[in-house]
Protein backbone atom coordinates (compact mmCIF):
# COMPACT_ATOMS: atom_id res chain seq x y z
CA UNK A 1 0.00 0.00 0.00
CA UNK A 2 1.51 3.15 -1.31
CA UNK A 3 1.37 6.44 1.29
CA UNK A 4 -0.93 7.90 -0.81
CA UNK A 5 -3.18 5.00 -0.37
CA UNK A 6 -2.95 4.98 3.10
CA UNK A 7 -3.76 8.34 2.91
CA UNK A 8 -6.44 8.20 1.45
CA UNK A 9 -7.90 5.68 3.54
CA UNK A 10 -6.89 7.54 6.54
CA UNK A 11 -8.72 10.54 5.26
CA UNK A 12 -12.03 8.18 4.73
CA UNK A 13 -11.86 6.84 7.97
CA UNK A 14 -11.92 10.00 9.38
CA UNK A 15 -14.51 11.35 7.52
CA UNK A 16 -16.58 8.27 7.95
CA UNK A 17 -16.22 9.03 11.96
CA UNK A 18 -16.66 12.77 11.59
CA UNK A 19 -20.43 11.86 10.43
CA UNK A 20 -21.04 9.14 12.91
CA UNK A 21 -19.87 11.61 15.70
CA UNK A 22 -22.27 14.65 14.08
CA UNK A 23 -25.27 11.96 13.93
CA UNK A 24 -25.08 11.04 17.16
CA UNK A 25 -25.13 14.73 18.52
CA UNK A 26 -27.65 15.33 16.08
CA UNK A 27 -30.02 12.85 17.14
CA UNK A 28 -29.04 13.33 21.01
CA UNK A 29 -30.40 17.04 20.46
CA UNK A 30 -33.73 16.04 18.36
CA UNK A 31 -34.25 13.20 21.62
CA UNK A 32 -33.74 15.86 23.59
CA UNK A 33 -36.01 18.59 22.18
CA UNK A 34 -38.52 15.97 21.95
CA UNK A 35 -38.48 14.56 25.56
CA UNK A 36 -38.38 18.51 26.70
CA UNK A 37 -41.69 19.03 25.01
CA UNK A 38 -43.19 15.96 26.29
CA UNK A 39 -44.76 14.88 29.59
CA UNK A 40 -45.07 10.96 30.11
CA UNK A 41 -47.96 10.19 33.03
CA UNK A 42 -47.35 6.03 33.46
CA UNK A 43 -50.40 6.38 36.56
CA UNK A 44 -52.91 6.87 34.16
CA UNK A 45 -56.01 4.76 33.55
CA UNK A 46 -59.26 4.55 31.15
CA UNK A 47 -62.49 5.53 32.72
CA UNK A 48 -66.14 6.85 32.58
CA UNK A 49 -68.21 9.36 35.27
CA UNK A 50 -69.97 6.43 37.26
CA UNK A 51 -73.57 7.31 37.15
CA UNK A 52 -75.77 6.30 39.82
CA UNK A 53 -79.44 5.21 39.10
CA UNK A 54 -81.66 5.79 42.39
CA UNK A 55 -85.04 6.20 43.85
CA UNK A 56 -86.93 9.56 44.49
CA UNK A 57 -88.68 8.13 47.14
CA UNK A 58 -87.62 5.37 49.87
CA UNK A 59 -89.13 1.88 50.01
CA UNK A 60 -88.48 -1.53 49.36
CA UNK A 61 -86.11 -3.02 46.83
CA UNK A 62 -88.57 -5.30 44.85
CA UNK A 63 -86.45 -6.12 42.21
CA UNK A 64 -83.68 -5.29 39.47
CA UNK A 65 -83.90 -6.15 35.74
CA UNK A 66 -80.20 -5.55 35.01
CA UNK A 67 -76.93 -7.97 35.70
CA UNK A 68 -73.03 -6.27 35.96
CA UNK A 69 -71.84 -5.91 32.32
CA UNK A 70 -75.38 -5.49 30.92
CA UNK A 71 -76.16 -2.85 28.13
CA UNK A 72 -78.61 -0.84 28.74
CA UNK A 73 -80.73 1.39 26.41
CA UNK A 74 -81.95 5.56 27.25
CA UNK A 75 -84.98 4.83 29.80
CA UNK A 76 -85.17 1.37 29.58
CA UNK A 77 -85.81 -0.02 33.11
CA UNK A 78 -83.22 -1.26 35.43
CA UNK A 79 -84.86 -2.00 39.03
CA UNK A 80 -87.99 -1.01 40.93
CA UNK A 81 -88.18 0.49 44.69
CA UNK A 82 -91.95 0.11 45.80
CA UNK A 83 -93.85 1.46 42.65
CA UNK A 84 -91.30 3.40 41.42
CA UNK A 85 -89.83 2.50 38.74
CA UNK A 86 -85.92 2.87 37.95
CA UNK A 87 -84.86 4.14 34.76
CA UNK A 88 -81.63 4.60 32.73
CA UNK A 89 -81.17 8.08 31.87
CA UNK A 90 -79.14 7.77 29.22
CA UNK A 91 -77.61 3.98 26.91
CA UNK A 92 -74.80 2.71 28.88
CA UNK A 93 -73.06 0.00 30.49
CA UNK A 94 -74.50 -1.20 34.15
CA UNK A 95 -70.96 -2.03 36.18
CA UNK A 96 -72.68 -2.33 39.48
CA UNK A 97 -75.82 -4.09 40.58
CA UNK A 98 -76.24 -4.30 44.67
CA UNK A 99 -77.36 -7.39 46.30
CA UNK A 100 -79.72 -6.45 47.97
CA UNK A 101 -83.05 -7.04 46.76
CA UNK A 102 -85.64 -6.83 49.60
CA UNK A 103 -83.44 -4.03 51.69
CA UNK A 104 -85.17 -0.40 52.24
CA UNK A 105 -83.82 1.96 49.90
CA UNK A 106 -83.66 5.48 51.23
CA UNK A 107 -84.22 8.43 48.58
CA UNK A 108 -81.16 9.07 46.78
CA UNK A 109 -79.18 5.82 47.05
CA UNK A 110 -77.96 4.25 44.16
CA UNK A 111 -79.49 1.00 43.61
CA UNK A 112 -77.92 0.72 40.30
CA UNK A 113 -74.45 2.09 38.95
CA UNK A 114 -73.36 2.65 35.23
CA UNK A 115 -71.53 4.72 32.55
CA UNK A 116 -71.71 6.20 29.47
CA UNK A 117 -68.73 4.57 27.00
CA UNK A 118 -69.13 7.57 25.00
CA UNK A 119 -67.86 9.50 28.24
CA UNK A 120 -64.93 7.24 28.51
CA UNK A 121 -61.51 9.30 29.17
CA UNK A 122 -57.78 8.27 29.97
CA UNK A 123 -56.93 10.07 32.96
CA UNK A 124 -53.66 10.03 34.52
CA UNK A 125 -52.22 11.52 37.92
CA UNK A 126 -49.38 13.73 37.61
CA UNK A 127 -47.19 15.00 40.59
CA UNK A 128 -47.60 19.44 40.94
CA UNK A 129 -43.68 19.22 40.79
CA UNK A 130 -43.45 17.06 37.25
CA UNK A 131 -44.83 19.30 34.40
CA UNK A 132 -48.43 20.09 35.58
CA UNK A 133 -47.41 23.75 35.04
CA UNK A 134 -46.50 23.31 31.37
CA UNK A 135 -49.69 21.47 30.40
CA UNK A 136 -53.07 22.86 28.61
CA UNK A 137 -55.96 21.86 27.43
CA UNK A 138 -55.60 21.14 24.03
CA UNK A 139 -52.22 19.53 24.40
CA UNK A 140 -52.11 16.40 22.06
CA UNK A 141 -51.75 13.37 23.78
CA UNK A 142 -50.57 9.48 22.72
CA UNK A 143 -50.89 6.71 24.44
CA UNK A 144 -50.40 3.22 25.37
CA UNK A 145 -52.92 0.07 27.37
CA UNK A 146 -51.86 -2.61 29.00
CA UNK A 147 -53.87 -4.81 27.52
CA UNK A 148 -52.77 -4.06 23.90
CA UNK A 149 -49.18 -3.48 25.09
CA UNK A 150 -47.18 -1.39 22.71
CA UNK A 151 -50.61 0.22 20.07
CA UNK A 152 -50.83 3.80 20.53
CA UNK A 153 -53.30 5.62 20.59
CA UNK A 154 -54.52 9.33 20.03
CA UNK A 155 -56.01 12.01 22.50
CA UNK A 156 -56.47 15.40 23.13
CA UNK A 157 -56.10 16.78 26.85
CA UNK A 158 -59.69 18.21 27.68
CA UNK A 159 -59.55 18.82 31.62
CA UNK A 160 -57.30 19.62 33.94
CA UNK A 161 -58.28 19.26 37.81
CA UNK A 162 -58.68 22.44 39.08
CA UNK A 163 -57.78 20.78 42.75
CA UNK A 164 -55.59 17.84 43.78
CA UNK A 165 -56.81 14.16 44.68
CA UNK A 166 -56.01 15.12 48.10
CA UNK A 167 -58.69 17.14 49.38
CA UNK A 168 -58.78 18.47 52.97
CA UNK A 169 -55.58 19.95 54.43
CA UNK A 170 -53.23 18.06 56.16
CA UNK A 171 -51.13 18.89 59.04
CA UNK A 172 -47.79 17.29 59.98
CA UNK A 173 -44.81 17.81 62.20
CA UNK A 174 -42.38 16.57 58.93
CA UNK A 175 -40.25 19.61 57.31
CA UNK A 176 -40.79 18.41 54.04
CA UNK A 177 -44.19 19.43 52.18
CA UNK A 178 -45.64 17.20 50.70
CA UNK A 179 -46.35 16.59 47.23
CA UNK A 180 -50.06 16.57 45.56
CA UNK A 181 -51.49 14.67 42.82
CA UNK A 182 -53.61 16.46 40.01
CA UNK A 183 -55.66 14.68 37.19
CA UNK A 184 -55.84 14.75 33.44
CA UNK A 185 -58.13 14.01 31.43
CA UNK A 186 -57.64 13.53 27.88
CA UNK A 187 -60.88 12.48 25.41
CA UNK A 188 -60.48 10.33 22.56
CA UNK A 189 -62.70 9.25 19.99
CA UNK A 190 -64.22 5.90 21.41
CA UNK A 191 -66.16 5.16 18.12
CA UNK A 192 -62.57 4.33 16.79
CA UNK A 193 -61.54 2.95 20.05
CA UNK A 194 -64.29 0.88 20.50
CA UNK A 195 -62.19 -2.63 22.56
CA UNK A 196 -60.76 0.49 25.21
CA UNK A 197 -62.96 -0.73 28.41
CA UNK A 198 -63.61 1.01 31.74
CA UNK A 199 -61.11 0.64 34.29
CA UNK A 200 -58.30 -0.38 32.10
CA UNK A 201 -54.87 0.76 32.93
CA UNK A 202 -52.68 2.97 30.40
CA UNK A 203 -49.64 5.22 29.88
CA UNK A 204 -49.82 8.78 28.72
CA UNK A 205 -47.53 10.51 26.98
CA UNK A 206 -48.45 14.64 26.53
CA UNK A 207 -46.55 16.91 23.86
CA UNK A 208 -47.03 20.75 24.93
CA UNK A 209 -47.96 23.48 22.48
């Protein structure tokens, strides 16, 4: 191998690690402007505003029409207490029926619980210290279920607790303060999403504006 050869090959190596160096700092700095816009929740979970179905008047619990898992229609009946009959106020899913059929009901207690699916959110609990500040409605949102493992899918934060999970105030003798918990919601279109069930855990991942 001549000098000039080696020379040459020298000056290919070089180059050849010149790019491999500038690649790696270039995609270092897009990771990095991409985790600094994002805000990952892994506490997070699918779920619907429980809606409870109950009697305007106390009486007896005669009977319920409706099993756990049932779906129910807009004002189809669910139980009766005394004469009155129980209705569904809107179609839904019934995820809680009480065993208790001959019990007095008082006015106002659910004797039947359910959702709406359409109302289905994935909510996630984020620490006041890890981002909440930097988050808006609006914000797009991806993310991941359990129970499909790595699919993503697509959301759009729509609420953000205007108080923490911690209500009350808490004293303590302890120097350190403590840290509170704030929810998310984010809606998602459950037409598309149609297998995402109530109560199902999940992983969110936020990307601010």
């Amino acid at each position: 191998m001549t000098p000039t050869t080696r020379s040459t090959r020298m000056t290919w190596i070089l180059t050849g690690i010149t790019v491999l160096i500038i690649a790696a700092i270039a995609g270092g700095f897009i990771y990095w402007q991409v985790e600094s816009k994002r805000v990952s929740i892994d506490t997070s979970s699918i779920v619907a505003p429980q809606i409870d179905l109950s009697p305007s008047q106390g009486g007896i619990l005669e009977d319920v029409y409706v099993n756990e898992g049932d779906t129910v229609t807009e004002n189809e009946t669910v139980a009766r207490v005394g004469d009155q009959l129980i209705q569904a106020k809107v179609a839904g899913i019934i995820i809680s029926v009480p065993d208790t059929v001959g019990a007095m009901v008082s006015p106002g207690s659910s004797v039947v619980t359910m959702i709406d699916p359409t109302q289905l959110r994935v909510v996630g609990e984020i620490d006041e210290n890890k981002g909440l500040s930097l988050i808006k409605v609006g914000d797009p949102v991806t993310f991941t279920v359990d129970a499909f493992g790595g699919q993503q899918f697509s959301a759009v934060v729509d609420e953000i607790s205007p108080t923490s999970n911690q209500s009350g105030i808490v004293f303590n003798i302890s120097n350190s303060r403590q840290t509170q918990q704030f929810d998310i919601k984010a809606r998602f279109d459950t037409s598309s999403y149609a297998q995402l069930k109530n109560g199902m855990s999940a992983r969110m991942s936020i990307y601010l504006k």
